[in-house]
Protein backbone atom coordinates (compact mmCIF):
# COMPACT_ATOMS: atom_id res chain seq x y z
CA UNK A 1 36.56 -33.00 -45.65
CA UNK A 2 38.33 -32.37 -42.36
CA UNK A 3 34.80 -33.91 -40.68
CA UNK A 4 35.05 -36.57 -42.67
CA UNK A 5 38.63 -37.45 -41.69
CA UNK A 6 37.83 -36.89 -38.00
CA UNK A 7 35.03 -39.56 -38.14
CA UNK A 8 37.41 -41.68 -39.99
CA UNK A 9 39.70 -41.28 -36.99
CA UNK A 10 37.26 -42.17 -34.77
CA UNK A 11 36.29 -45.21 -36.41
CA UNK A 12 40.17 -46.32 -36.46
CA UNK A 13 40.25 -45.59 -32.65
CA UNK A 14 36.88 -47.85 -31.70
CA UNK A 15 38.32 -50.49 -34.24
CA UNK A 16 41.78 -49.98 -32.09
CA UNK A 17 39.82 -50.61 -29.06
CA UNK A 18 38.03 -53.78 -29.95
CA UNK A 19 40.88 -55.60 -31.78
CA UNK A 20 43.03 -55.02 -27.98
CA UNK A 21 39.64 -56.39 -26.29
CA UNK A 22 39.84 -59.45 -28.51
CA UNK A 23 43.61 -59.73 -27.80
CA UNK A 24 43.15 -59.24 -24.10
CA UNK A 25 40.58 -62.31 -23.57
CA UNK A 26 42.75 -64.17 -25.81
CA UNK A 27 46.26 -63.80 -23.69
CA UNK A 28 44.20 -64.05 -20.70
CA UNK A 29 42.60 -67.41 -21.83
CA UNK A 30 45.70 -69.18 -23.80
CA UNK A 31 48.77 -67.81 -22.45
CA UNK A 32 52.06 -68.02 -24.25
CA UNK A 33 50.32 -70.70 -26.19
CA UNK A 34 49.21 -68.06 -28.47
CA UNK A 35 52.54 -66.28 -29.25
CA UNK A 36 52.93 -68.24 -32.39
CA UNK A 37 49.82 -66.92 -34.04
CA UNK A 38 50.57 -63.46 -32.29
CA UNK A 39 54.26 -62.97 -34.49
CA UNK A 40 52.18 -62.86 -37.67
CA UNK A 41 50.45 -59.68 -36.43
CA UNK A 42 53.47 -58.45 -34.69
CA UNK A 43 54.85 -56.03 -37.57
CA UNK A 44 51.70 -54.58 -37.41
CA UNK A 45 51.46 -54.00 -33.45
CA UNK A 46 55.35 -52.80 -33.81
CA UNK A 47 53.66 -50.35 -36.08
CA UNK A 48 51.23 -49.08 -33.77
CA UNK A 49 53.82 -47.73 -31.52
CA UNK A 50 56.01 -45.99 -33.42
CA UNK A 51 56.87 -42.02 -32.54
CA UNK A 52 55.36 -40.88 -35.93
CA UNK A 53 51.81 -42.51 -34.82
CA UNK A 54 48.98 -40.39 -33.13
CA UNK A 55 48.84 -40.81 -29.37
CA UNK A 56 45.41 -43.92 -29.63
CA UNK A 57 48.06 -45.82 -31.75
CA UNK A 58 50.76 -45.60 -29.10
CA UNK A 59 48.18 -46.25 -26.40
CA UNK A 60 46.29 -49.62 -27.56
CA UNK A 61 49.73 -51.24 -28.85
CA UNK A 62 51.13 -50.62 -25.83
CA UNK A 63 48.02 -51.99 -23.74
CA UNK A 64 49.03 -55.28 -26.45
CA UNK A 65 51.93 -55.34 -25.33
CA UNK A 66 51.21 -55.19 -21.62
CA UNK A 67 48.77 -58.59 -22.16
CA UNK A 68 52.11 -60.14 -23.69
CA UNK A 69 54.35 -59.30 -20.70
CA UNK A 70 51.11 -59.94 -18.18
CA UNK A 71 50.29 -62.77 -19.50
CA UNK A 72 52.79 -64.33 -21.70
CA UNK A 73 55.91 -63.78 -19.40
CA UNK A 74 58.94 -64.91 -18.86
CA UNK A 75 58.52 -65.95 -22.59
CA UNK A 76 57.52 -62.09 -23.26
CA UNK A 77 61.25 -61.50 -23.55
CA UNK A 78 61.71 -62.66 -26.50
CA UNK A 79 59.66 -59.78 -28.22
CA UNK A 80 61.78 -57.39 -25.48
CA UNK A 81 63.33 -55.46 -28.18
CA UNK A 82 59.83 -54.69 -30.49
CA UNK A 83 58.76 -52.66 -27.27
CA UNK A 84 61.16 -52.38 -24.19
CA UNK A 85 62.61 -49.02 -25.04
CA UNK A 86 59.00 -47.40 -26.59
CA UNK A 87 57.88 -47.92 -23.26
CA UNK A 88 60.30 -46.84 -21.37
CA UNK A 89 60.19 -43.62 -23.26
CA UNK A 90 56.56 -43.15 -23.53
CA UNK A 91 56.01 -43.41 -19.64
CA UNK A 92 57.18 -39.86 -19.88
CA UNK A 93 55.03 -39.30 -23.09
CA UNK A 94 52.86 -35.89 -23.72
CA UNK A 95 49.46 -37.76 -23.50
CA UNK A 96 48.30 -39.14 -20.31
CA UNK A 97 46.90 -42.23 -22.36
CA UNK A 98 50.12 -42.97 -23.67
CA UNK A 99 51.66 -42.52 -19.81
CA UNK A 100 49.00 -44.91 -18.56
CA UNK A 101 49.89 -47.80 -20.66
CA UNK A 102 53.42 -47.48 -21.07
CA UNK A 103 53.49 -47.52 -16.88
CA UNK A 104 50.82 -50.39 -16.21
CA UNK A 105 53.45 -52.03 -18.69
CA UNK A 106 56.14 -51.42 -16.36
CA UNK A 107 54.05 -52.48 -13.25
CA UNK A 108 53.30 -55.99 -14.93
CA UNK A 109 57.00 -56.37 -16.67
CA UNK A 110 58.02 -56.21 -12.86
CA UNK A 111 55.17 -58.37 -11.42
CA UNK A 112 55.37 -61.20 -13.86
CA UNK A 113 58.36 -60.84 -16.20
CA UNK A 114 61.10 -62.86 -15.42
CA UNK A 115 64.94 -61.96 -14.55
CA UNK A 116 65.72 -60.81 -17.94
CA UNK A 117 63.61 -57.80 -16.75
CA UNK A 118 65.56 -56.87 -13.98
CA UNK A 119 67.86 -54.14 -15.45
CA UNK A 120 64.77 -52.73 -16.99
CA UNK A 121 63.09 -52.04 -13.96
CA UNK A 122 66.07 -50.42 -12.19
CA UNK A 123 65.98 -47.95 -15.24
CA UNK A 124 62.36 -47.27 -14.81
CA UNK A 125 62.13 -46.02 -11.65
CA UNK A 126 63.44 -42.75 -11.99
CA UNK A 127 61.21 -42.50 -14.79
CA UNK A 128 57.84 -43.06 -13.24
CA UNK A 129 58.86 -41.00 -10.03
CA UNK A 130 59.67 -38.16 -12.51
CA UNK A 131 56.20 -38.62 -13.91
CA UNK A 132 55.03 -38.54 -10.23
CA UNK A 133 56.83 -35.73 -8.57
CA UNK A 134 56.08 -33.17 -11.37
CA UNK A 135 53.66 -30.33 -10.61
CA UNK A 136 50.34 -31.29 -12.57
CA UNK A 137 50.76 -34.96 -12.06
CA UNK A 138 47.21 -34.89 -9.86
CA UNK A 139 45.24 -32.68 -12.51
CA UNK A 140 42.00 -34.52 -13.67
CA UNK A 141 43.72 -35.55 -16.96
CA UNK A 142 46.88 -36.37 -15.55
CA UNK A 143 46.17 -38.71 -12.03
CA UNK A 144 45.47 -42.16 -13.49
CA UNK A 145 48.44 -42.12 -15.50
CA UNK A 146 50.06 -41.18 -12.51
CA UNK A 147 48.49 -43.51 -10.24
CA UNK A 148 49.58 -46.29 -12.83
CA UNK A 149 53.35 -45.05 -12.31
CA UNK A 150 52.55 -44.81 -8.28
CA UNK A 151 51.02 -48.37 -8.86
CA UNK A 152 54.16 -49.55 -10.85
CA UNK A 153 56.79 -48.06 -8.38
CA UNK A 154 55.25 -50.47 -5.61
CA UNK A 155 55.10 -53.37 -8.08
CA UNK A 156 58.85 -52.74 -8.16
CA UNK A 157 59.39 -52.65 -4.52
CA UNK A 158 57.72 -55.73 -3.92
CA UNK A 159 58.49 -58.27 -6.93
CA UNK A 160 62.06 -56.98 -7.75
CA UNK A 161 63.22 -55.55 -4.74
CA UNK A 162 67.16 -56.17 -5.61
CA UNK A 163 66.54 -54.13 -8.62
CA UNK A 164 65.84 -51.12 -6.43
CA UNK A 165 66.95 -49.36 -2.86
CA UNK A 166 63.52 -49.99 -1.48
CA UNK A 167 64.43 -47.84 2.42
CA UNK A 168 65.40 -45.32 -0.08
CA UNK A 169 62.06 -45.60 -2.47
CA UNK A 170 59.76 -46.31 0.61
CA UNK A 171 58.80 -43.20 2.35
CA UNK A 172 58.28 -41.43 -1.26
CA UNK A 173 55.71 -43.91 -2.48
CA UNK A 174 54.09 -44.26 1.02
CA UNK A 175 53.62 -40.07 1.22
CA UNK A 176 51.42 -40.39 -3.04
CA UNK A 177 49.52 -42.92 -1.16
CA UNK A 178 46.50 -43.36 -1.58
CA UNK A 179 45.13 -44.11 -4.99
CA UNK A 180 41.66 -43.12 -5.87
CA UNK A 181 40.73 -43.14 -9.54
CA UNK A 182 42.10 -46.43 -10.75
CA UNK A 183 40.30 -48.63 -8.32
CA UNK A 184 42.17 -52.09 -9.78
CA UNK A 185 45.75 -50.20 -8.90
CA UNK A 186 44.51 -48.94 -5.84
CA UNK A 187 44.01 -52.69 -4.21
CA UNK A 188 47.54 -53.31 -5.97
CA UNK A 189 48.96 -50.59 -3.46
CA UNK A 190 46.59 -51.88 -0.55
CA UNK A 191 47.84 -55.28 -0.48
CA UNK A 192 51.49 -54.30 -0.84
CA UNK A 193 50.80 -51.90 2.29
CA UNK A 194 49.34 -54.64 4.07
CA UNK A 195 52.48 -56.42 3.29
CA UNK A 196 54.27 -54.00 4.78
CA UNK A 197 52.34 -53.57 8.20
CA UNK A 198 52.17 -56.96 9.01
CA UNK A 199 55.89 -57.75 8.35
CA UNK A 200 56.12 -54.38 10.76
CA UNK A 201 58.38 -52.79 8.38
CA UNK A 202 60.24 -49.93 10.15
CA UNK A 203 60.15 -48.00 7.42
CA UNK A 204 56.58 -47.63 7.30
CA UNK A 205 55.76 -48.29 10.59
CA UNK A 206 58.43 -45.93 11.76
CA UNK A 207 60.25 -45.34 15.16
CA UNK A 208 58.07 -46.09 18.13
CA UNK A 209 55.30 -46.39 15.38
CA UNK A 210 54.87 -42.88 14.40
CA UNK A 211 53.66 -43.20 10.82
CA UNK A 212 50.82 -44.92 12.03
CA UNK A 213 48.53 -42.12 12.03
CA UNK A 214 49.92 -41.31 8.14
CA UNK A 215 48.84 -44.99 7.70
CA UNK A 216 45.24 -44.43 9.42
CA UNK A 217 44.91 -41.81 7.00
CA UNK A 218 45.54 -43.32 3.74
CA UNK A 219 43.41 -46.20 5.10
CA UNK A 220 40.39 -43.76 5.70
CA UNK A 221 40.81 -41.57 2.45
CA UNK A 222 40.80 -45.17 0.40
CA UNK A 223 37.75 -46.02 2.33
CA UNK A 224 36.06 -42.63 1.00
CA UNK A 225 37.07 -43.21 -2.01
CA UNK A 226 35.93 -46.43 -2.31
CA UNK A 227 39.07 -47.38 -3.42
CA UNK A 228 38.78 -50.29 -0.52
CA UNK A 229 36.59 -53.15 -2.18
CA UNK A 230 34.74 -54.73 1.26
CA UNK A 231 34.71 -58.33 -0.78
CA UNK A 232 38.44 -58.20 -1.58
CA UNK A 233 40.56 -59.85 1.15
CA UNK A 234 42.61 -56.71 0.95
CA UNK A 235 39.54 -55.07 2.98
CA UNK A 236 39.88 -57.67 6.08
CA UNK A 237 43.45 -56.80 6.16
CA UNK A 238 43.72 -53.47 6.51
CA UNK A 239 40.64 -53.41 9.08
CA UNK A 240 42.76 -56.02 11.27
CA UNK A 241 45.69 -53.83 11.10
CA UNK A 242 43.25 -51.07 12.51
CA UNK A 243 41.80 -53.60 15.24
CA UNK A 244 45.20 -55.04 16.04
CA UNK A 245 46.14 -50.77 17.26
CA UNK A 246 42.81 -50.23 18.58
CA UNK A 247 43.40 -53.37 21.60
CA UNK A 248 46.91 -50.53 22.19
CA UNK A 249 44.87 -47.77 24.50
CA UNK A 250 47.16 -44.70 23.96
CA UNK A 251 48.48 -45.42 20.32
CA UNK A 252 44.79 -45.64 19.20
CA UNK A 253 43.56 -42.36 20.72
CA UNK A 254 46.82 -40.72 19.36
CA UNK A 255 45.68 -42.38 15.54
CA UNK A 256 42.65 -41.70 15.79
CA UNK A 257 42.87 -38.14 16.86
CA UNK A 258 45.14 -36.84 14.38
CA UNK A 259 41.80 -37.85 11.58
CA UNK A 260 38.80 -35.53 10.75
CA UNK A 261 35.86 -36.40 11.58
CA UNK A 262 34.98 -37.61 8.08
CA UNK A 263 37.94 -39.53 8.19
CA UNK A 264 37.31 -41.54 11.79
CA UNK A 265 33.77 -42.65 10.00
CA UNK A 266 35.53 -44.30 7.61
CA UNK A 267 37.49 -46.23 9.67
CA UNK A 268 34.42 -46.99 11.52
CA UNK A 269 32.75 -48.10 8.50
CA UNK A 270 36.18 -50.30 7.52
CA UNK A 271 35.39 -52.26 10.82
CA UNK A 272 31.61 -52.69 10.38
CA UNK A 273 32.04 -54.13 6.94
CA UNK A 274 34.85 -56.18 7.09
């Protein structure tokens, strides 16, 4: 019997997993022109995400939710109160799924929800940097969910930064850089940083340009990773920044110096491909 139930289980889950597919192509595709037809499943999606569900539940609804606020916003708000505070709470959750969701959720409600969302965002950023800081945050299980909150913190930063003290936020999210496993995030981060740079933020920069080596090094380990897409625009960016300190004699050899050898072929290979 207990086999039986586990297959059923299953079966919910890939059923779970399809119906958020569907729903995904169809916020993409139609927008908020869909929200009518959405409200009559709404009770049900409510459902999904309530603390008495098992963890898929929680994890799919919220990824429904997400497509609302990504793709539906600033008219999201109005469904604010089926799934603001689950999400807020669940970016702390027990499962890493559940984390994951809940803080893409939070990156998007600050990328594309409207002002209604500011106060929200101001309360979530002490949640996703608790997620971040704690001490298995980079175990196999645990490090997309934490790149998501990583992900969302700079989403933050850069679309509401009056929600947040971003000198103060800054030099924490620049020293969990750079993403790896969630390549989509990881080109989120990339572009922000790129932001940064060429606005010569002295923050990141810092005095007399001393973080640029830190910055050489996130560039390279992305470029390992193959968290750097050469086709993205992203790519180009980050291998100007690299050519704009190479034409600087002294500051280059002092960059490039501080990187292992591992590390300088990536940046070699950033410049031959883009």
């Amino acid at each position: 019997m207990q086999t039986v139930n586990l297959l059923k289980d299953d079966n919910d889950v890939y059923i779970l997993t399809k119906v958020s597919d569907i729903l995904h192509s169809i916020f993409s595709s139609y927008k908020e022109k869909v929200l009518p037809w959405f409200e009559q499943l709404l009770p049900l999606i409510v459902n999904l995400i309530c603390p008495h569900r098992p963890w898929p539940d929680r994890q799919w609804g919220l990824c429904i939710f997400d497509d609302v606020i990504e793709h539906c916003s600033p008219a999201s708000f109005k469904y604010a109160e089926y799934f603001l505070r689950p999400m807020l709470q669940y970016v702390c959750d027990n499962s890493p799924e559940v984390r994951q969701a809940a803080a893409y959720g939070l990156g998007v409600m600050a990328q594309y929800g409207g002002d209604n969302y500011r106060p929200f965002c101001t309360e979530a950023l002490p949640l996703l940097v608790r997620v971040i800081q704690s001490g298995d945050s980079k175990t196999k299980e645990n490090v997309n969910a934490t790149e998501n909150c990583i992900s969302a913190v700079g989403k933050i930063m850069k679309f509401k930064p009056n929600c947040v003290n971003v000198e103060e936020v800054l030099p924490h999210w620049l020293s969990w850089l750079p993403l790896h496993e969630d390549k989509e995030e990881a080109v989120q981060t990339f572009s922000y940083l790129c932001d940064l740079i060429e606005s010569n933020h002295p923050i990141v920069l810092g005095p007399n340009n001393t973080n640029l080596p830190k910055i050489f090094s996130i560039i390279a380990e992305g470029e390992m990773h193959e968290a750097i897409k050469h086709e993205d625009p992203c790519a180009k960016r980050l291998a100007n920044v690299v050519r704009q300190v190479q034409t600087s004699g002294g500051l280059w050899t002092e960059c490039i110096s501080q990187l292992s050898p591992e590390q300088q072929a990536a940046i070699q290979e950033l410049l031959n491909s883009a």
